[in-house]
PDB file of N, CA and C in Angstrom:
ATOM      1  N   UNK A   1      67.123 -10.089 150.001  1.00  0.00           N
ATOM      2  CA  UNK A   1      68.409  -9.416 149.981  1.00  0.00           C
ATOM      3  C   UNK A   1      69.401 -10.100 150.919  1.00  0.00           C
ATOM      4  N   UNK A   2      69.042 -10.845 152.062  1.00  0.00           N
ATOM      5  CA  UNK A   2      69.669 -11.706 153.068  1.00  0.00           C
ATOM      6  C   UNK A   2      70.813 -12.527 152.200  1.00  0.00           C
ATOM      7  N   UNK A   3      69.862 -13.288 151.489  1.00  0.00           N
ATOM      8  CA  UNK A   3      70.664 -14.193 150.561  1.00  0.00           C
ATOM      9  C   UNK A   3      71.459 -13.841 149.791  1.00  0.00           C
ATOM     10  N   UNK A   4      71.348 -12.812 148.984  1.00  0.00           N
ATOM     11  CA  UNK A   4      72.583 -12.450 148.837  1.00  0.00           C
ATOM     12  C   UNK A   4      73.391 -11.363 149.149  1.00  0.00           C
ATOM     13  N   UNK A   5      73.556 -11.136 150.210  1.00  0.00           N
ATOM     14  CA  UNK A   5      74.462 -10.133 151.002  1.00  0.00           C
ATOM     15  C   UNK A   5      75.226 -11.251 152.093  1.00  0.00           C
ATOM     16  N   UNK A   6      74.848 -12.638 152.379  1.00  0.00           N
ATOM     17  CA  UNK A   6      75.417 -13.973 152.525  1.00  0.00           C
ATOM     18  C   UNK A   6      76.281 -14.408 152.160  1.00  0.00           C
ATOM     19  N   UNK A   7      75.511 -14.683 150.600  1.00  0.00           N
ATOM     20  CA  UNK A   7      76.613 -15.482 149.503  1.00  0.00           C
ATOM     21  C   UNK A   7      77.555 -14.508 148.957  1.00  0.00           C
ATOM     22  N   UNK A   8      77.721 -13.343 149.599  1.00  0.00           N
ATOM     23  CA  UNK A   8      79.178 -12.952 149.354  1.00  0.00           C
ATOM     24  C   UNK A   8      80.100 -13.117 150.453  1.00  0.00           C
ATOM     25  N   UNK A   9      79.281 -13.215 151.616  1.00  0.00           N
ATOM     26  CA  UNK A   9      80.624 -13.881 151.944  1.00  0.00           C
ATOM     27  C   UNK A   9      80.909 -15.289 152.006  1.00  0.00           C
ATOM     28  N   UNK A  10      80.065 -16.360 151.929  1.00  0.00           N
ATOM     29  CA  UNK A  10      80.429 -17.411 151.713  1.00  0.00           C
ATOM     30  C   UNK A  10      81.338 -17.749 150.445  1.00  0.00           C
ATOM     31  N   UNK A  11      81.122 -16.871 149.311  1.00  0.00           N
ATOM     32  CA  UNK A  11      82.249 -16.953 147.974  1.00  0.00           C
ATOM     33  C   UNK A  11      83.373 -16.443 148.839  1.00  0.00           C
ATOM     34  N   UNK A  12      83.431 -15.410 149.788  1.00  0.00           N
ATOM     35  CA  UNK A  12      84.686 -14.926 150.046  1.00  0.00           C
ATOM     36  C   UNK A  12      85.539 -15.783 150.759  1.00  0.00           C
ATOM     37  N   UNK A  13      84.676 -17.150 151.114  1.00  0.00           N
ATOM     38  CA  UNK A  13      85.432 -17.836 152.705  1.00  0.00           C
ATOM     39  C   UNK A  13      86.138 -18.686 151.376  1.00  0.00           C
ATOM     40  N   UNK A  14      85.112 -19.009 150.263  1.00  0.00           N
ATOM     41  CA  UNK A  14      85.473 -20.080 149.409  1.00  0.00           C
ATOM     42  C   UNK A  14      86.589 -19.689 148.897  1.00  0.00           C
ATOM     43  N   UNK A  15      86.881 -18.519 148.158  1.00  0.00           N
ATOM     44  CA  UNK A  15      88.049 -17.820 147.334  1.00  0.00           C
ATOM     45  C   UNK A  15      89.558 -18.353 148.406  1.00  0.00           C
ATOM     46  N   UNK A  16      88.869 -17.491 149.680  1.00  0.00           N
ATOM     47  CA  UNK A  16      90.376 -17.485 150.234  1.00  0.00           C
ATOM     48  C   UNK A  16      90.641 -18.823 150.672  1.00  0.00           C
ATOM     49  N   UNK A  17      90.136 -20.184 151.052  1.00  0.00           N
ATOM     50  CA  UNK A  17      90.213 -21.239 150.384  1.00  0.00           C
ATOM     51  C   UNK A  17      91.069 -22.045 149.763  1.00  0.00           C
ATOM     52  N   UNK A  18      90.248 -21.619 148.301  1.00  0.00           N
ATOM     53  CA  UNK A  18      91.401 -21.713 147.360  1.00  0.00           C
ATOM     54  C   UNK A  18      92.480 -21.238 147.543  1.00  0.00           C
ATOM     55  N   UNK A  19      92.472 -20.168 147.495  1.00  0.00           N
ATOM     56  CA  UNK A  19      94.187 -19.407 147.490  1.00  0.00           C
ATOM     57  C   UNK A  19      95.030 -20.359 148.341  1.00  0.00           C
ATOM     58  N   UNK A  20      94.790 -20.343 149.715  1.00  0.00           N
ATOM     59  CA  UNK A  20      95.047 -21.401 150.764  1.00  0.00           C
ATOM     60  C   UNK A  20      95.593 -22.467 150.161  1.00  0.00           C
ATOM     61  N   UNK A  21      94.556 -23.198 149.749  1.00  0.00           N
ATOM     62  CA  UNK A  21      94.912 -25.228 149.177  1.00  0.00           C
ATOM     63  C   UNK A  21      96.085 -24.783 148.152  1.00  0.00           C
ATOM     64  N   UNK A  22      96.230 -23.347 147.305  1.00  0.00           N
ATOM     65  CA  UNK A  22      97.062 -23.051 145.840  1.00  0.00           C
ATOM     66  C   UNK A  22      97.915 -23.066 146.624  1.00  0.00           C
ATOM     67  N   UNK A  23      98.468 -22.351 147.757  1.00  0.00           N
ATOM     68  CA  UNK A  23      99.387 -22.027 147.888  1.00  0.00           C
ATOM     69  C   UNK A  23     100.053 -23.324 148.532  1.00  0.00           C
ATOM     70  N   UNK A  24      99.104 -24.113 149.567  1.00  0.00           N
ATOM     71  CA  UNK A  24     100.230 -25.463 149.900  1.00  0.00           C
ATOM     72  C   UNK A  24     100.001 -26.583 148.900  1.00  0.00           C
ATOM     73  N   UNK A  25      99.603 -26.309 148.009  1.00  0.00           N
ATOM     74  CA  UNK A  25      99.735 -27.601 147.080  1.00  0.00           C
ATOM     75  C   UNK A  25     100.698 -27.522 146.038  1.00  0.00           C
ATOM     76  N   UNK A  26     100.816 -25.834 145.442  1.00  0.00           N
ATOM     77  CA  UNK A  26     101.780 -25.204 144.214  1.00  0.00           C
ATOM     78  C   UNK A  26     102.720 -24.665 144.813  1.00  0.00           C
ATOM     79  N   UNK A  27     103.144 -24.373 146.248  1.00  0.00           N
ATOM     80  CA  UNK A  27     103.952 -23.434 147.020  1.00  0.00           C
ATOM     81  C   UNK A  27     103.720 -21.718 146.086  1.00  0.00           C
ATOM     82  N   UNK A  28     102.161 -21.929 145.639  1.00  0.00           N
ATOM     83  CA  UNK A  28     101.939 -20.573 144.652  1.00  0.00           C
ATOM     84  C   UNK A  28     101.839 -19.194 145.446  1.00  0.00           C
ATOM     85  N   UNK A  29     102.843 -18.373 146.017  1.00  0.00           N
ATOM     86  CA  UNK A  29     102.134 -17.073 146.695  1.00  0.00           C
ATOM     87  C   UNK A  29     101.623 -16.049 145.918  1.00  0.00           C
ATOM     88  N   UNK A  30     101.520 -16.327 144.693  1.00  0.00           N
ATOM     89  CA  UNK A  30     100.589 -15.419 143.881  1.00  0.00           C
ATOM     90  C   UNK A  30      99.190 -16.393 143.979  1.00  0.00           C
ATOM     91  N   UNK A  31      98.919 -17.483 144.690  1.00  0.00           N
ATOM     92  CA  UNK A  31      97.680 -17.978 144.849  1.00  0.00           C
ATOM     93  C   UNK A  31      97.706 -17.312 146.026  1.00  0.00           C
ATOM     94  N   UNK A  32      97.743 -17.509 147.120  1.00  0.00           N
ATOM     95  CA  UNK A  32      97.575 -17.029 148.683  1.00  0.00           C
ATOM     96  C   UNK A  32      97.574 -15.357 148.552  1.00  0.00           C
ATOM     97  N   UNK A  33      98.232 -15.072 147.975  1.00  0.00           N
ATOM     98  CA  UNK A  33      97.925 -13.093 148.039  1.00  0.00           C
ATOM     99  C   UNK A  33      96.901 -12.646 146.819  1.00  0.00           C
ATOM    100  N   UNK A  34      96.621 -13.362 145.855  1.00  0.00           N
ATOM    101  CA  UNK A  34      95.121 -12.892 145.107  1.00  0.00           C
ATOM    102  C   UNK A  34      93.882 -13.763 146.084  1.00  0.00           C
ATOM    103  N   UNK A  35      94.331 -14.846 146.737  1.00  0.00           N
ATOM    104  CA  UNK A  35      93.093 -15.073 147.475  1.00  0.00           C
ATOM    105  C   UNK A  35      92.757 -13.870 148.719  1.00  0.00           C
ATOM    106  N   UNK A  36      93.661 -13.951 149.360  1.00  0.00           N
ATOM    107  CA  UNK A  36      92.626 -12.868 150.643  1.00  0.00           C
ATOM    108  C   UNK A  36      93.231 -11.843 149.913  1.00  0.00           C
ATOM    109  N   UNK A  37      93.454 -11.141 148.933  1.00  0.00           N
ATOM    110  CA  UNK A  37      93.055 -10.047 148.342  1.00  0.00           C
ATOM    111  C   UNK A  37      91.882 -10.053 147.888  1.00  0.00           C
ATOM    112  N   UNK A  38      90.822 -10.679 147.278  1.00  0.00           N
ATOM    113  CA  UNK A  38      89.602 -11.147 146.606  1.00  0.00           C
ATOM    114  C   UNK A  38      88.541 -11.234 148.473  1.00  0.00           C
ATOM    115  N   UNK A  39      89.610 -11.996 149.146  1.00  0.00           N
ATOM    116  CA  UNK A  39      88.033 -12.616 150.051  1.00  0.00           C
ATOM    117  C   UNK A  39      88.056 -10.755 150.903  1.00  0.00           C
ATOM    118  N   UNK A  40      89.267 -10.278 151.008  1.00  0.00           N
ATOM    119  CA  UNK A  40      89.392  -8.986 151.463  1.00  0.00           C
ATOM    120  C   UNK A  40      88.750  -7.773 150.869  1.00  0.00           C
ATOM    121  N   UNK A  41      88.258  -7.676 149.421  1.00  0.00           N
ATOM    122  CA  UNK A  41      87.288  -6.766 149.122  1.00  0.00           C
ATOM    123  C   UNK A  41      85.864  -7.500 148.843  1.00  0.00           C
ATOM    124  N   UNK A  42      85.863  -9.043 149.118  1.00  0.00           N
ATOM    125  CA  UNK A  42      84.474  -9.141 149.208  1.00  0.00           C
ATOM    126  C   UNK A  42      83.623  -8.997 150.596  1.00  0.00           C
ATOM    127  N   UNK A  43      84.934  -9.191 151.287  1.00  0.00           N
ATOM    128  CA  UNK A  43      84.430  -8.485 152.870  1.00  0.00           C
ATOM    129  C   UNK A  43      83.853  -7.524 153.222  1.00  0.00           C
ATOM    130  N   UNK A  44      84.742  -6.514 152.450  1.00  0.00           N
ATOM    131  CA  UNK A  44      84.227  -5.175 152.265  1.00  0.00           C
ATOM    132  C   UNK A  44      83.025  -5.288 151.952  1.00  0.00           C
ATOM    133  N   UNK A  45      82.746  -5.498 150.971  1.00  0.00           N
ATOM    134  CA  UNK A  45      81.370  -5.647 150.277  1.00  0.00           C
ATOM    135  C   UNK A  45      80.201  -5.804 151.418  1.00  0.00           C
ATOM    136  N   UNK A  46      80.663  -7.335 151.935  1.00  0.00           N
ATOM    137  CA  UNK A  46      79.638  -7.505 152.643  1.00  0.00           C
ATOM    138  C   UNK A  46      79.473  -6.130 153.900  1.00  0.00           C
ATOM    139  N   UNK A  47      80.757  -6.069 154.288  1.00  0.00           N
ATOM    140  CA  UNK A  47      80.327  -5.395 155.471  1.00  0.00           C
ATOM    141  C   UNK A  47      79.643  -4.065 154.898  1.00  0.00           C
ATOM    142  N   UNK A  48      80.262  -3.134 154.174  1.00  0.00           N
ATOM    143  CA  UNK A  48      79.194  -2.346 153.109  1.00  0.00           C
ATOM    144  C   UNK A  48      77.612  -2.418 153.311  1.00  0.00           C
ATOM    145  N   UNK A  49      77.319  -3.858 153.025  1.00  0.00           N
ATOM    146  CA  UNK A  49      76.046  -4.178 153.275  1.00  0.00           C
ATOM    147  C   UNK A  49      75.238  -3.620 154.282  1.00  0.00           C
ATOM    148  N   UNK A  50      75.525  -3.633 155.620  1.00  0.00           N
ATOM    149  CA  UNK A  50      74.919  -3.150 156.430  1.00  0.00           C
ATOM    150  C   UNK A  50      75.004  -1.732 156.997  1.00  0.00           C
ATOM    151  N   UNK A  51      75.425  -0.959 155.625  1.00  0.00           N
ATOM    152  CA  UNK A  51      75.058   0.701 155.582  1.00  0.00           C
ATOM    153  C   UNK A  51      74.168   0.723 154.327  1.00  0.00           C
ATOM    154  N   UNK A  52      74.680   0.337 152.865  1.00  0.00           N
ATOM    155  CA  UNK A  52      73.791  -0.099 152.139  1.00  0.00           C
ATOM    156  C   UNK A  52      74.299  -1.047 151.132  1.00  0.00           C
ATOM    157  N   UNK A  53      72.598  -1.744 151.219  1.00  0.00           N
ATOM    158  CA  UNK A  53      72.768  -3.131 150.848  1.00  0.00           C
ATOM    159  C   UNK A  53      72.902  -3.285 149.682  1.00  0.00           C
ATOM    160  N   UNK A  54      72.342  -1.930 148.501  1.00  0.00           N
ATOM    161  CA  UNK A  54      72.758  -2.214 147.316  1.00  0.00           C
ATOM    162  C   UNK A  54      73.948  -1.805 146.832  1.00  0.00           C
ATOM    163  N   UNK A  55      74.333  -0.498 147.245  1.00  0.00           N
ATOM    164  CA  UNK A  55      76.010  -0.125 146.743  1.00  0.00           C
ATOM    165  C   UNK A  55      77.007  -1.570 147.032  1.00  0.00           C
ATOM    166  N   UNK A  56      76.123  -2.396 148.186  1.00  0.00           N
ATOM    167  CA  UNK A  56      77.618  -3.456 148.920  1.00  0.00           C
ATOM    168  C   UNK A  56      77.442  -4.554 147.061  1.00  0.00           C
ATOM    169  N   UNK A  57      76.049  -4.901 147.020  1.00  0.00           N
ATOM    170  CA  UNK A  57      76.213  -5.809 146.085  1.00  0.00           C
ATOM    171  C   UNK A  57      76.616  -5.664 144.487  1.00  0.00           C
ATOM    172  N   UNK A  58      76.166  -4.292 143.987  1.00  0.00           N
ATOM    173  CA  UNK A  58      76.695  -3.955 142.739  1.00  0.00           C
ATOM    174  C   UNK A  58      78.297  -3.965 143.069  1.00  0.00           C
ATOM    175  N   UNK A  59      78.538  -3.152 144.359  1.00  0.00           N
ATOM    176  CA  UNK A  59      80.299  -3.501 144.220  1.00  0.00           C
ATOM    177  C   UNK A  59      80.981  -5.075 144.407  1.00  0.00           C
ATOM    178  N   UNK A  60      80.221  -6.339 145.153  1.00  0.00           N
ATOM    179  CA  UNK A  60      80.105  -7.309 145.107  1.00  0.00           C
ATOM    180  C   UNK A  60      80.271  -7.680 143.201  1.00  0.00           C
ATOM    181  N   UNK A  61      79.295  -7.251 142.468  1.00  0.00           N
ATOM    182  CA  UNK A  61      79.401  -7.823 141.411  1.00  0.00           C
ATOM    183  C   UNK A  61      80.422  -7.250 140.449  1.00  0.00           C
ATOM    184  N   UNK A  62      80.656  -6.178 140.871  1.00  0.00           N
ATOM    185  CA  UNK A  62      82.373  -5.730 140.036  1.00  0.00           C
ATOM    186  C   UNK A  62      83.498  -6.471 140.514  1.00  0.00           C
ATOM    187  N   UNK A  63      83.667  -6.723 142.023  1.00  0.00           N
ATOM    188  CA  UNK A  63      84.663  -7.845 142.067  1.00  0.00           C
ATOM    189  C   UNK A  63      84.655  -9.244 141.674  1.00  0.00           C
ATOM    190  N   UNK A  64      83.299  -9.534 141.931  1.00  0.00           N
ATOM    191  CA  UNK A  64      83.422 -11.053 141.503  1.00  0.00           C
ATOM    192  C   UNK A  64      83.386 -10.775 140.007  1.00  0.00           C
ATOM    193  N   UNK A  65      82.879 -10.097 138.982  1.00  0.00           N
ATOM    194  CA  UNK A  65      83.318  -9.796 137.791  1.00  0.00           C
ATOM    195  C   UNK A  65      84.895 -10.126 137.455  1.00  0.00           C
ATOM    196  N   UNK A  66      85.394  -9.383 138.852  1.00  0.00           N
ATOM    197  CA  UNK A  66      86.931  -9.358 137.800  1.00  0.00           C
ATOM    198  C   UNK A  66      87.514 -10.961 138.394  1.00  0.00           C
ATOM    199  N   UNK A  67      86.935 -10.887 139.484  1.00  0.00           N
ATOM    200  CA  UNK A  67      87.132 -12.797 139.590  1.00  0.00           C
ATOM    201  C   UNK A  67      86.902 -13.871 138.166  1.00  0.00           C
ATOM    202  N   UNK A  68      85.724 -13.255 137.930  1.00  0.00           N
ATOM    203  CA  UNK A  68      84.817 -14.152 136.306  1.00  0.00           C
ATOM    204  C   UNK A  68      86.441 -14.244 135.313  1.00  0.00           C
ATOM    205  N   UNK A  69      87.017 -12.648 135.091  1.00  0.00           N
ATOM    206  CA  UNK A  69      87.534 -12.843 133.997  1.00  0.00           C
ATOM    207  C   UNK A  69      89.129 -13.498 134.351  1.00  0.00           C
ATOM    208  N   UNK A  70      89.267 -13.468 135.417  1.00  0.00           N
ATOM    209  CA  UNK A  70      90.818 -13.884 136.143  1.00  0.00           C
ATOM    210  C   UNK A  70      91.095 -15.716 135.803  1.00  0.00           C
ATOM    211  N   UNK A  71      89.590 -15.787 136.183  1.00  0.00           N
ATOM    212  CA  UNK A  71      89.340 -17.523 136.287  1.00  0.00           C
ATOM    213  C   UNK A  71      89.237 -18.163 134.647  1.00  0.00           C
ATOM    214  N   UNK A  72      88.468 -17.056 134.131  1.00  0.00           N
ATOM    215  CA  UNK A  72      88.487 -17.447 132.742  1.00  0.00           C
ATOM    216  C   UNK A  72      90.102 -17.961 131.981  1.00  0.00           C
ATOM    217  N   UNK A  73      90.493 -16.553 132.215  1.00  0.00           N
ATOM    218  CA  UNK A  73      91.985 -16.780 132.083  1.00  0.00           C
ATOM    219  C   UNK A  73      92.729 -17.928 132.348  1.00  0.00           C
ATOM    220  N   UNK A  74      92.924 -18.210 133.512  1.00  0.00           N
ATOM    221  CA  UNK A  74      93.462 -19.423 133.825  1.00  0.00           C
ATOM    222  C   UNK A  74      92.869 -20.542 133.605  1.00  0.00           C
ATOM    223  N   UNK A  75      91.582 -20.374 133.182  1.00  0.00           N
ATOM    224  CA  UNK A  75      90.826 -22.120 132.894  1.00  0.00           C
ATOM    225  C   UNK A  75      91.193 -22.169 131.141  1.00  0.00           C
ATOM    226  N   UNK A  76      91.583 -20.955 130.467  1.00  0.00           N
ATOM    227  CA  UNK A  76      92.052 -20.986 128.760  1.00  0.00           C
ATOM    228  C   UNK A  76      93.335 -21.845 128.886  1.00  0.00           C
ATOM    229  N   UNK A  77      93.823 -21.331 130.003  1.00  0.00           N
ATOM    230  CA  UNK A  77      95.626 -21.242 129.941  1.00  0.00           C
ATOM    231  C   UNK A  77      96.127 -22.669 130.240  1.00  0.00           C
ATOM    232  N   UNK A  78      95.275 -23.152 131.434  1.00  0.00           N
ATOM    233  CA  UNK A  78      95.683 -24.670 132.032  1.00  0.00           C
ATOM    234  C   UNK A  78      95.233 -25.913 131.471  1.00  0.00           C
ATOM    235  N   UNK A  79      93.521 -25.481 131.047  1.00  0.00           N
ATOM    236  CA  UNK A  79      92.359 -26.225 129.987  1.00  0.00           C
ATOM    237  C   UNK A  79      92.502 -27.021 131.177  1.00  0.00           C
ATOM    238  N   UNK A  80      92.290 -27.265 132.597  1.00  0.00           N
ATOM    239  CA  UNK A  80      91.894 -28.108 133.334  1.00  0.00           C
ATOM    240  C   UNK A  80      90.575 -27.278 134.289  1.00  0.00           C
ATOM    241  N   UNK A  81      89.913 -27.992 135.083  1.00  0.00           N
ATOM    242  CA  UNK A  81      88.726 -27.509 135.139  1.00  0.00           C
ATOM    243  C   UNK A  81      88.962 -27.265 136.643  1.00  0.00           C
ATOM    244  N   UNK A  82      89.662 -27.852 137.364  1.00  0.00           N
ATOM    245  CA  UNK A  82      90.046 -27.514 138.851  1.00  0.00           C
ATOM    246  C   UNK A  82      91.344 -26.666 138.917  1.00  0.00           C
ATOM    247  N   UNK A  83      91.346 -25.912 139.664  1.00  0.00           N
ATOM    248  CA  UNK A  83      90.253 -24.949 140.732  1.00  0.00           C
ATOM    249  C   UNK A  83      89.546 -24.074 139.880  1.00  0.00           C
ATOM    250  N   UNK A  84      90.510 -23.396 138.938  1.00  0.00           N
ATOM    251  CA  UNK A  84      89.502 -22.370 138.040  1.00  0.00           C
ATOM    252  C   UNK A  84      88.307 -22.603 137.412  1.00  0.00           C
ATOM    253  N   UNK A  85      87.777 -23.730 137.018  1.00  0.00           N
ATOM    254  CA  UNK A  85      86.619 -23.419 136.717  1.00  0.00           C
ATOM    255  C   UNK A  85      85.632 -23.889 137.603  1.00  0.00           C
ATOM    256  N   UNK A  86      85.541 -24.586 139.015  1.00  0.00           N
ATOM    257  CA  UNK A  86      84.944 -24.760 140.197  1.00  0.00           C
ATOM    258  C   UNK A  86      84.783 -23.226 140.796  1.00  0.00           C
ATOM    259  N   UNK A  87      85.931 -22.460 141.030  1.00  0.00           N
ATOM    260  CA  UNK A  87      85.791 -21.087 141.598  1.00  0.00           C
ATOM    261  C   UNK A  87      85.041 -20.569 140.803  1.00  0.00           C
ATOM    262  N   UNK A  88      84.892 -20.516 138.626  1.00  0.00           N
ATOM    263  CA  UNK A  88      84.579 -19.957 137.999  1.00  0.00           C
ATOM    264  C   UNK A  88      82.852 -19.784 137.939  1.00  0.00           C
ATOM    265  N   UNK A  89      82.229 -21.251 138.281  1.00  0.00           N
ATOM    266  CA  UNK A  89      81.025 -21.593 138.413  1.00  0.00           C
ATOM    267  C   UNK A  89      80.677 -21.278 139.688  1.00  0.00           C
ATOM    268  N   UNK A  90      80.934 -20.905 140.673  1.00  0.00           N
ATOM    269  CA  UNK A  90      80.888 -20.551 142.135  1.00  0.00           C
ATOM    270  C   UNK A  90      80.606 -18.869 141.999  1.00  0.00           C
ATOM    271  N   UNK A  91      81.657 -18.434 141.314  1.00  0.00           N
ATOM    272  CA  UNK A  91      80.892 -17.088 140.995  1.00  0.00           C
ATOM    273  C   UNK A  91      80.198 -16.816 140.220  1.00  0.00           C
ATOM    274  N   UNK A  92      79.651 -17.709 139.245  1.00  0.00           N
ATOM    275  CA  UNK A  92      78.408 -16.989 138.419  1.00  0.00           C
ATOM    276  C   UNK A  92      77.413 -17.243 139.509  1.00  0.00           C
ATOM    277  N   UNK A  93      77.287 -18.684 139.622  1.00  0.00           N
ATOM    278  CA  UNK A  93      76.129 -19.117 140.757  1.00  0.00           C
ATOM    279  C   UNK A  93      75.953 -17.410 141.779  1.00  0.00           C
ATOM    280  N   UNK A  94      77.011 -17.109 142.278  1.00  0.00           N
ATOM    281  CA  UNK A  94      76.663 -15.962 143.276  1.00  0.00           C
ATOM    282  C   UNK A  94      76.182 -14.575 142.337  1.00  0.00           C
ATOM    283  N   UNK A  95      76.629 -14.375 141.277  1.00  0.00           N
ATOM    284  CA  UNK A  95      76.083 -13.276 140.329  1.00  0.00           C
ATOM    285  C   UNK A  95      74.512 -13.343 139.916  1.00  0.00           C
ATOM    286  N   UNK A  96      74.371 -14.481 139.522  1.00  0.00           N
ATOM    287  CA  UNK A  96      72.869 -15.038 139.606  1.00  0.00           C
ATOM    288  C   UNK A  96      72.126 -14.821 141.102  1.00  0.00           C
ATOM    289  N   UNK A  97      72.109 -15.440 141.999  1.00  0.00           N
ATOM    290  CA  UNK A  97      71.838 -14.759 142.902  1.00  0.00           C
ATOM    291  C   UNK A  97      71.610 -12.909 143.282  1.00  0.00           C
ATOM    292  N   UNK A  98      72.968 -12.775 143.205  1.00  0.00           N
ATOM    293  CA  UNK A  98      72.703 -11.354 143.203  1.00  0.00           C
ATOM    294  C   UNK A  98      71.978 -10.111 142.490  1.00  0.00           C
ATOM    295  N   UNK A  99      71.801 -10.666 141.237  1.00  0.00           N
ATOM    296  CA  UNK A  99      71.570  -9.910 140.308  1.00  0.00           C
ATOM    297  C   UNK A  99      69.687 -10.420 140.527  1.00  0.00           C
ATOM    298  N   UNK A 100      69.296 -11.341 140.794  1.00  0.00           N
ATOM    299  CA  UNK A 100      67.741 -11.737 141.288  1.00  0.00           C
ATOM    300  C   UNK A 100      67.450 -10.850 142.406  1.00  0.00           C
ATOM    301  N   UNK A 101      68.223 -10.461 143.328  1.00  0.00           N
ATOM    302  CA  UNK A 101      68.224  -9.778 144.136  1.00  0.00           C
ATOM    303  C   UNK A 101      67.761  -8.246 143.894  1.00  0.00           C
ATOM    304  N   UNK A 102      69.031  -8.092 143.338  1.00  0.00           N
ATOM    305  CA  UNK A 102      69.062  -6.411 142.482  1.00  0.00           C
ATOM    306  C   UNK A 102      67.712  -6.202 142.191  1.00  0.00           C
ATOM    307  N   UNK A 103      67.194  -6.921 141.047  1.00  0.00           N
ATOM    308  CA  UNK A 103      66.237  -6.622 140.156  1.00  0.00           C
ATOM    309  C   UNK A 103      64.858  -6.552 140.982  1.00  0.00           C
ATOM    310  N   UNK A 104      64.758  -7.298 142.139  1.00  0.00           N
ATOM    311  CA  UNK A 104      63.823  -7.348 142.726  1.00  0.00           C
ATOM    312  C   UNK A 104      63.811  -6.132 143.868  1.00  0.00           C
ATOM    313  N   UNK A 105      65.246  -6.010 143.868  1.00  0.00           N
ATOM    314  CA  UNK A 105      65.335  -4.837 145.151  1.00  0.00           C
ATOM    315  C   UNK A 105      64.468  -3.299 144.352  1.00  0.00           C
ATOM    316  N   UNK A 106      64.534  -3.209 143.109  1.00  0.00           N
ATOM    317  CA  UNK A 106      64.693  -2.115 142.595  1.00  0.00           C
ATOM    318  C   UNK A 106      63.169  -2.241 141.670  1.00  0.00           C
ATOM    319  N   UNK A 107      62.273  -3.368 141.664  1.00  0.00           N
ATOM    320  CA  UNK A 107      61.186  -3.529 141.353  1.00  0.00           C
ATOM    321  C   UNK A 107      61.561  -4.098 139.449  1.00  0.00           C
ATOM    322  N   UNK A 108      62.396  -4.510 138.964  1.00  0.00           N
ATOM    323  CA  UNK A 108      62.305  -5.101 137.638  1.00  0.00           C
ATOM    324  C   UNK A 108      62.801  -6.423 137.404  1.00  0.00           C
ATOM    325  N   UNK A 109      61.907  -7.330 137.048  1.00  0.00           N
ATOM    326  CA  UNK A 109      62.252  -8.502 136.815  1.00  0.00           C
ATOM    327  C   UNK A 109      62.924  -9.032 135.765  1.00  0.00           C
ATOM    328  N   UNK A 110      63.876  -9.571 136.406  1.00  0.00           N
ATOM    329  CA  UNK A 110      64.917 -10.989 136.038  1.00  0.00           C
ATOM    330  C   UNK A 110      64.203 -11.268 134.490  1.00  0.00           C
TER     331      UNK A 110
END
């Protein structure tokens, strides 16, 4: 469960990140305010974690969910593969994780 109650926040350092590089590379502030909006409820999440560890990660996987479909979006829209689909593969990688987690936390296998 370590591991992934981790890799949410390491996606979260990554997200806000991005937003970061979006915003001084595009002058995008709709990049910089969906990023630490995103790394700001995956924080939550994590910190969540250490009351409980599974409510933090199922809610972990509803945000990075709506991350999945945000990124999708923009990787249809631009058809280039940076940043959106680097962030996009960054969060399945962590859903995978998590969801190995879940299943094991709760005794049913993956």
């Amino acid at each position: 469960m370590q591991v992934a109650h981790y890799s949410l926040m390491i996606l979260s350092t990554l997200v806000l990140v991005g937003g970061i590089i979006g915003f001084k590379k595009a002058k995008s502030k709709a990049s910089l305010i969906a990023g630490v909006a995103s790394s700001v409820a995956l924080d939550i999440c994590f910190v969540l974690g250490f009351v409980n560890m599974q409510v933090a990660l199922i809610s972990g996987m509803v945000v990075i969910t709506l991350l999945d479909i945000v990124f999708i979006m923009r990787l249809i829209k631009t058809k280039k593969f940076m940043p959106a689909g680097m962030i996009l593969i960054l969060c399945i990688i962590t859903q995978v994780i998590i969801m190995s987690n879940l299943s094991f936390a709760i005794g049913v296998p993956l």
